[in-house]
Structure formats: structure tokens, C-alpha cells
Protein backbone atom coordinates (compact mmCIF):
# COMPACT_ATOMS: atom_id res chain seq x y z
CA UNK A 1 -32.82 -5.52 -12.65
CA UNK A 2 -36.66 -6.62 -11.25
CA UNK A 3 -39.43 -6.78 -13.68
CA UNK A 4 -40.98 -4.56 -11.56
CA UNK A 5 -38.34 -1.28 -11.55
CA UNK A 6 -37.67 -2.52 -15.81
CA UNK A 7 -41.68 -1.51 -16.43
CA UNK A 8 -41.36 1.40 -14.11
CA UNK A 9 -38.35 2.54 -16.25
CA UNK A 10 -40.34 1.91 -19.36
CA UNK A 11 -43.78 3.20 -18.01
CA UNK A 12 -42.30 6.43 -17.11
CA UNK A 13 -39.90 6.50 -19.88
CA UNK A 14 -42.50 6.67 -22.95
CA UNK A 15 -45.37 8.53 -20.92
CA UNK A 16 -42.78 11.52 -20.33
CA UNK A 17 -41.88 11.13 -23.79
CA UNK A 18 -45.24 11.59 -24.96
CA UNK A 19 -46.09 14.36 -22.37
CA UNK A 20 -43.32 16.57 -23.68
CA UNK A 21 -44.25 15.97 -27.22
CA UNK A 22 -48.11 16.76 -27.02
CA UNK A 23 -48.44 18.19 -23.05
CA UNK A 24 -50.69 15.76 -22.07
CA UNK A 25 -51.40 11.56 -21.83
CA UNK A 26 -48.05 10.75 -20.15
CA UNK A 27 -50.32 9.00 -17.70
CA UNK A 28 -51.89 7.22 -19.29
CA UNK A 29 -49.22 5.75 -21.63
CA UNK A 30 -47.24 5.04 -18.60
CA UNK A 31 -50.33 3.25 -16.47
CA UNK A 32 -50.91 0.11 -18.48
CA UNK A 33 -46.79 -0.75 -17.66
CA UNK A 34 -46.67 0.39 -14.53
CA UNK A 35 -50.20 -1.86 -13.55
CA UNK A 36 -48.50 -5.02 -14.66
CA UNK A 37 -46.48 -4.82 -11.53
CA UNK A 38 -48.14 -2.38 -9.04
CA UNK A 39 -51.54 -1.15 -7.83
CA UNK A 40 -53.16 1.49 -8.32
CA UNK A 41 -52.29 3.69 -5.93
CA UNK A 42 -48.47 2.71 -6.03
CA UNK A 43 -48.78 3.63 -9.60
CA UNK A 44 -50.37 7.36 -9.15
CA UNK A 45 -47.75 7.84 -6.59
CA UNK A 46 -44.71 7.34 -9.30
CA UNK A 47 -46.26 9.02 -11.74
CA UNK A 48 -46.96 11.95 -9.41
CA UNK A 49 -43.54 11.93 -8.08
CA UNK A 50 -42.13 12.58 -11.94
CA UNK A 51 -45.01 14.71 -12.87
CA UNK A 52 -43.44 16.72 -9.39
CA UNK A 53 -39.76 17.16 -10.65
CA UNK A 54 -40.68 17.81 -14.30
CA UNK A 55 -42.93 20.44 -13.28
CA UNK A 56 -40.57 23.43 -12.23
CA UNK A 57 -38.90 22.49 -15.34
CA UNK A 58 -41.82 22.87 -18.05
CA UNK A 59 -43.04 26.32 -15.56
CA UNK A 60 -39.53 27.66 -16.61
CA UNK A 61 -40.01 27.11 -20.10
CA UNK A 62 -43.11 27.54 -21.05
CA UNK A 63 -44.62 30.33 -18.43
CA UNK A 64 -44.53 32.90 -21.43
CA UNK A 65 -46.98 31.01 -23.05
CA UNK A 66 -49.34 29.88 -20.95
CA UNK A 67 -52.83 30.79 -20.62
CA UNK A 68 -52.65 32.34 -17.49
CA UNK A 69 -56.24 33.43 -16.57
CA UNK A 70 -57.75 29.58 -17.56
CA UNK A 71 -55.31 28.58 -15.30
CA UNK A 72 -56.81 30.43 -12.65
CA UNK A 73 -59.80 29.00 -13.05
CA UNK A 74 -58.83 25.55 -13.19
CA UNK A 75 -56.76 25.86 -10.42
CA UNK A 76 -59.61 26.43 -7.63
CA UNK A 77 -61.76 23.42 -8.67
CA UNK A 78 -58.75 20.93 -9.37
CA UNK A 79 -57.57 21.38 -6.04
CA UNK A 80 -61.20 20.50 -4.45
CA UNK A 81 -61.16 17.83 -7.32
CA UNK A 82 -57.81 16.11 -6.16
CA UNK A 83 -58.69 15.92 -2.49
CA UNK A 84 -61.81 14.39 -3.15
CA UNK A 85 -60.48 11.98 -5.87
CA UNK A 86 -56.90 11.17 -3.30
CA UNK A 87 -59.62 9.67 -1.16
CA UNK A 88 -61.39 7.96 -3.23
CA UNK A 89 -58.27 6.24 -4.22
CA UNK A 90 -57.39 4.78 -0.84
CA UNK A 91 -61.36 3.41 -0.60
CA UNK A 92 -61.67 1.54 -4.10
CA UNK A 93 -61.61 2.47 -7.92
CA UNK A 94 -65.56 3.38 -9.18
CA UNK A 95 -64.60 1.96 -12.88
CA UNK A 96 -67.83 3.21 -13.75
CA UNK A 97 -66.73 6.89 -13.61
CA UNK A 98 -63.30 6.06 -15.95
CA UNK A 99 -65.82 4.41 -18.56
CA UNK A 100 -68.01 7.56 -18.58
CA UNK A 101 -64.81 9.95 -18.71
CA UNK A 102 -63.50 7.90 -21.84
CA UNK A 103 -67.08 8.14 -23.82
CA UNK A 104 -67.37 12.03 -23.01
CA UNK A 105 -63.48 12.26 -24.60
CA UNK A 106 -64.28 10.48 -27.56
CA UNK A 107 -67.18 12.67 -28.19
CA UNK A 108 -65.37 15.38 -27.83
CA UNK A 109 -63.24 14.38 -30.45
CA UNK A 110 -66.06 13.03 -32.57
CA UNK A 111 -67.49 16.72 -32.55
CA UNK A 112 -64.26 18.52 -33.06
CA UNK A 113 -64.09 16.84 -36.24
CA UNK A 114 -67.14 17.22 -37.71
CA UNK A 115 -66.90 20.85 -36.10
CA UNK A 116 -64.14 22.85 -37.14
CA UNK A 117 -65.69 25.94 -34.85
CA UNK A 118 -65.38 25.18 -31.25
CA UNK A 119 -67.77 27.47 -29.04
CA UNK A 120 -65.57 28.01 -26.11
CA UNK A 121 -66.88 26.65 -22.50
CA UNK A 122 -68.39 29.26 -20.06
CA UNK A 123 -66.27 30.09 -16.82
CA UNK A 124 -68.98 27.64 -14.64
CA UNK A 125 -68.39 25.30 -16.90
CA UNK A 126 -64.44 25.28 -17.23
CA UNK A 127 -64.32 25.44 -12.98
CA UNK A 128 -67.43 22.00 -13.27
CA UNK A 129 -64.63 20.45 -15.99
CA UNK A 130 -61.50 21.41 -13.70
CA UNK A 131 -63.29 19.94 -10.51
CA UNK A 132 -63.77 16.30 -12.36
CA UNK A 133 -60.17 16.75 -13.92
CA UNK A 134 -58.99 17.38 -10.19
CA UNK A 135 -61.09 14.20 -9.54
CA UNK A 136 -59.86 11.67 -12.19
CA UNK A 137 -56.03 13.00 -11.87
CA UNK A 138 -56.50 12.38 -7.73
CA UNK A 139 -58.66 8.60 -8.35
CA UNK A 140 -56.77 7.94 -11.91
CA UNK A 141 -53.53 9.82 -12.63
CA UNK A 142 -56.16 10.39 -15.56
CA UNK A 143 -57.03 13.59 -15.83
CA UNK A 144 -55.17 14.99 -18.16
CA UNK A 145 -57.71 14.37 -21.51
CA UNK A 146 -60.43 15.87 -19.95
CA UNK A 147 -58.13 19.32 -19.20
CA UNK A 148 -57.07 18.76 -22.81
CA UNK A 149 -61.01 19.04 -23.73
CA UNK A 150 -61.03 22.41 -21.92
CA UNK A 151 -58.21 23.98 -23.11
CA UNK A 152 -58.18 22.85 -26.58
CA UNK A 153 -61.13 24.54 -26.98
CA UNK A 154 -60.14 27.74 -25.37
CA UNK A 155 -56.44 28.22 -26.88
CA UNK A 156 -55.43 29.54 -29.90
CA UNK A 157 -52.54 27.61 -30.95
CA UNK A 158 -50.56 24.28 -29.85
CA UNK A 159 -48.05 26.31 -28.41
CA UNK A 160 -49.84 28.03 -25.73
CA UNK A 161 -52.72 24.37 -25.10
CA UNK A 162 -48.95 22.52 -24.69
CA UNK A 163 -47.70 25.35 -22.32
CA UNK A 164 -51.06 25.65 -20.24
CA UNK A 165 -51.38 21.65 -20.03
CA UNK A 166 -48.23 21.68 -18.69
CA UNK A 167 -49.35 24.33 -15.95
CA UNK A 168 -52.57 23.09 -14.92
CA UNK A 169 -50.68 19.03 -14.41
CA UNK A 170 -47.74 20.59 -13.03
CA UNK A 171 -49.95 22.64 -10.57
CA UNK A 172 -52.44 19.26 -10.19
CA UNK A 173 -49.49 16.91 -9.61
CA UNK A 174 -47.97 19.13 -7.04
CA UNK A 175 -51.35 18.91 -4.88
CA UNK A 176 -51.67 15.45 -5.89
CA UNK A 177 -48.13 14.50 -4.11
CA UNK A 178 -48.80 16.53 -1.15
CA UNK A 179 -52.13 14.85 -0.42
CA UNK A 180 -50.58 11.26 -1.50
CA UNK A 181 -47.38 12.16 1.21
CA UNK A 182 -50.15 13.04 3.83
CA UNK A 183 -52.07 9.79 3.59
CA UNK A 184 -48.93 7.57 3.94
CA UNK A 185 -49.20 6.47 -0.03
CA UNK A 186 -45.79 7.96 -0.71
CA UNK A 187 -43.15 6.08 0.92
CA UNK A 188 -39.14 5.99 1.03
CA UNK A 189 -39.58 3.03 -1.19
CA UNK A 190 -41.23 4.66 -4.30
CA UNK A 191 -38.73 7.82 -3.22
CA UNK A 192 -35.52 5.03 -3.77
CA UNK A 193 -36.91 3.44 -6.62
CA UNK A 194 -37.72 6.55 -8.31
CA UNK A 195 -34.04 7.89 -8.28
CA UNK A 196 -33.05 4.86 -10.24
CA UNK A 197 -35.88 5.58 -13.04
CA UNK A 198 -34.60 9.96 -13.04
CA UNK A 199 -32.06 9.13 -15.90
CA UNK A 200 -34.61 7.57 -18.27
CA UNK A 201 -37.19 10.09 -17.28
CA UNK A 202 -34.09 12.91 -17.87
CA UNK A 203 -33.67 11.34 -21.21
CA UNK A 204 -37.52 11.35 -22.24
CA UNK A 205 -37.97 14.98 -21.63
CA UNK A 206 -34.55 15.68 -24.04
CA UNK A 207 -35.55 13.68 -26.71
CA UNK A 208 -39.63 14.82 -26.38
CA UNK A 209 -38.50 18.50 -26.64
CA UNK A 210 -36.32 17.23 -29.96
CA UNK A 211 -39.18 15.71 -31.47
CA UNK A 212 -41.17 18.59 -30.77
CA UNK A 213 -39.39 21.25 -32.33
CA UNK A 214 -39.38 19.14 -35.25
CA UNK A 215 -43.06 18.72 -35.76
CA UNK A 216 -45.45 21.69 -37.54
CA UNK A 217 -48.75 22.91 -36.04
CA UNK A 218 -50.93 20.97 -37.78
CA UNK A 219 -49.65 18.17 -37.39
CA UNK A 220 -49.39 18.05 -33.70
CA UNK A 221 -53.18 19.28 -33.56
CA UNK A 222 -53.74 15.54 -35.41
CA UNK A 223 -51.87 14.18 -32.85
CA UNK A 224 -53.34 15.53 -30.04
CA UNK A 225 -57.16 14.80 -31.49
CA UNK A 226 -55.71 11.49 -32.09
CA UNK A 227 -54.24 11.12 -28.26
CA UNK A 228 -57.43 12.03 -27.31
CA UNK A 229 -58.96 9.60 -28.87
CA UNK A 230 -56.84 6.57 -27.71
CA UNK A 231 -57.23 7.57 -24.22
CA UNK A 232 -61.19 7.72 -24.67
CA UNK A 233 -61.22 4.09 -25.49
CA UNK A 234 -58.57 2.90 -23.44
CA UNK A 235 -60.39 4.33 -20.78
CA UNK A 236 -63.57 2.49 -21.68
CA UNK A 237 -62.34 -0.63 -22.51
CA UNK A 238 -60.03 -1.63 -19.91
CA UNK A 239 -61.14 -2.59 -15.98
């Protein structure tokens, strides 16, 4: 086995692990593996093939609980948000605009925790957020966090921010592979490559949902804020 498929396996192994656990940051614990052997864009296309298959799956399990007006809303913006951001991927990577995402995340947390009363986002402002998440999940693979922002703050529990994280990613990974197949980024290479990785990536959505079901509310909610977190400064700090 290449050092190249071994990271892929690994990449995609713990981000899906992670994603099933908290319903977000799977990309971004799977990016730093995957760009020790890959570019960019051959790295958003992986992940968006796996985000792709494990989509149908977490819309079967989790529709009951998701949020299904926010996802509405997010829907229409992310979709203007990916095509813009696919684009900019296949043109260059404005670094600037992942340092700036990572310092409004860690605010975000900053606040929540010296505010335990979030004032929930206006409907302008949750379509303004869902266009930029769009944006960074088309240029990045990296929008998850700033959904999370959005939908933390408009959910009532961690079941139903998990369950609507999964639908807005699902439903932004879905454009996000249709765009990539358009522009040629998707090849029968990443599509071979990719069947040899779908037993580990099998494997981290079993033992995510295990881990899950054994982990209280509160808990999780610290686990999320402290996801959050991590992304914000991984996101500033590295090129």
C-alpha cells in the first residue's frame, strides 16, 4: 500500500469518525492527512465523494430530527455559495479568507461562553452565513464550523444541531460533487481509489454512531464548542 491511498485511508477514516460523533469537522480532521499527499482540489474531491455516499445514509436516520425550515434557508444561499467557491478552487486558494473564517469561529466560541443566552440570527442573516458556508465548503471542504455557528445557535438540543448538520453537508456535498464532476476535478482515479478507502469509511460511521450513543448532552455540547474551537485556529494558523 502507497503512502498516498494509507493517509487517504486515515484522513477519511478519523474525519468520518468525528463527523458521526459531533455532525460536523470531518473535513477538516481529514484535510491536514489528506494534504500531505494531494492538492487541494484532489483533496475536496475525496472528501466530497464520502461526504456523497454517507449522505443518504445520515438523511435516513436522522430526517425526524432535523430542523427542517433552517434547512430551507440554508439551502438557497449554499448552493450560490458552492458554485462560486468550486471556482474559486480551480483559480487559486485566497488564504486570507480561511484566516478570517477561523477568527470569526473562535469568537463565536469565545462569546458562547461567556454568553450562556444565544440571540438567534435573523433569516438575512442565516441565508448571508449559508452563502459563505456554501463558499468555504466549495474553496475549502471547510464549511462546516461556520454552519455549526448558525445552527448551534438556532437548535434546541444536540440531537436535532447533529441531525440538521448532517442535512445542510449532505445537501452541500451533493452540489459540491456535481459541480466538481462538471469541471473535470472528479476523475475515475479518485472514483478507484475511493472504493479501496469505503471499508474504513464503513467502519468510521459504525463505531462514530457507538460512541455517540454513549455520550450525554452536555457533554457533546463541550465537544462541539471545543471542535469549534480547534478548527478556528487551525484555520488561522496553517497556509
Amino acid at each position: 500500500m502507497d503512502s498516498m491511498l494509507l493517509l487517504l485511508i486515515i484522513g477519511i477514516f478519523f474525519g468520518f469518525f468525528v463527523q458521526t460523533i459531533s455532525g460536523f469537522a470531518g473535513a477538516l480532521v481529514a484535510l491536514p492527512f489528506l494534504l500531505f499527499v494531494m492538492p487541494l482540489s484532489e483533496a475536496v474531491c475525496y472528501i466530497s465523494i464520502f461526504y456523497s455516499i454517507a449522505s443518504p445514509i445520515y438523511f435516513y436516520k436522522e430526517w425526524k430530527n432535523m430542523d427542517k425550515n433552517l434547512l430551507k434557508k440554508l439551502a438557497i444561499t449554499s448552493f450560490i455559495g458552492v458554485l462560486i467557491g468550486s471556482i474559486v478552487l480551480l483559480f487559486g486558494e485566497p488564504t486570507i479568507l480561511k484566516k478570517a473564517l477561523g477568527i470569526f469561529i473562535i469568537l463565536f466560541v469565545l462569546n458562547n461562553l461567556i454568553n450562556k443566552n444565544n440571540n438567534q440570527f435573523g433569516t438575512k442573516t442565516q441565508m448571508i452565513l449559508g452563502l459563505f458556508g456554501g463558499f468555504f465548503s466549495g474553496v475549502f471542504s471547510t464549511g462546516g464550523p461556520l454552519y455549526a455557528v448558525i445552527i448551534k445557535n438556532e437548535t434546541a438540543t444536540v440531537k436535532e444541531f447533529r441531525a440538521t448538520m448532517f442535512g445542510i453537508l449532505g445537501l452541500v456535498s451533493m452540489m459540491r460533487i456535481f459541480i466538481l464532476a462538471f469541471e473535470g476535478v472528479v476523475t475515475t482515479t479518485e472514483l478507484i481509489n475511493s472504493l479501496y478507502v469505503l471499508p474504513f469509511f464503513i467502519l468510521a460511521l459504525v463505531l462514530g454512531k457507538m460512541v455517540y450513543l454513549k455520550l450525554n448532552e452536555e457533554f457533546l455540547k463541550k465537544i462541539i464548542l471545543a471542535l469549534l474551537f480547534i478548527s478556528g485556529l487551525l484555520l488561522v494558523i496553517k497556509n
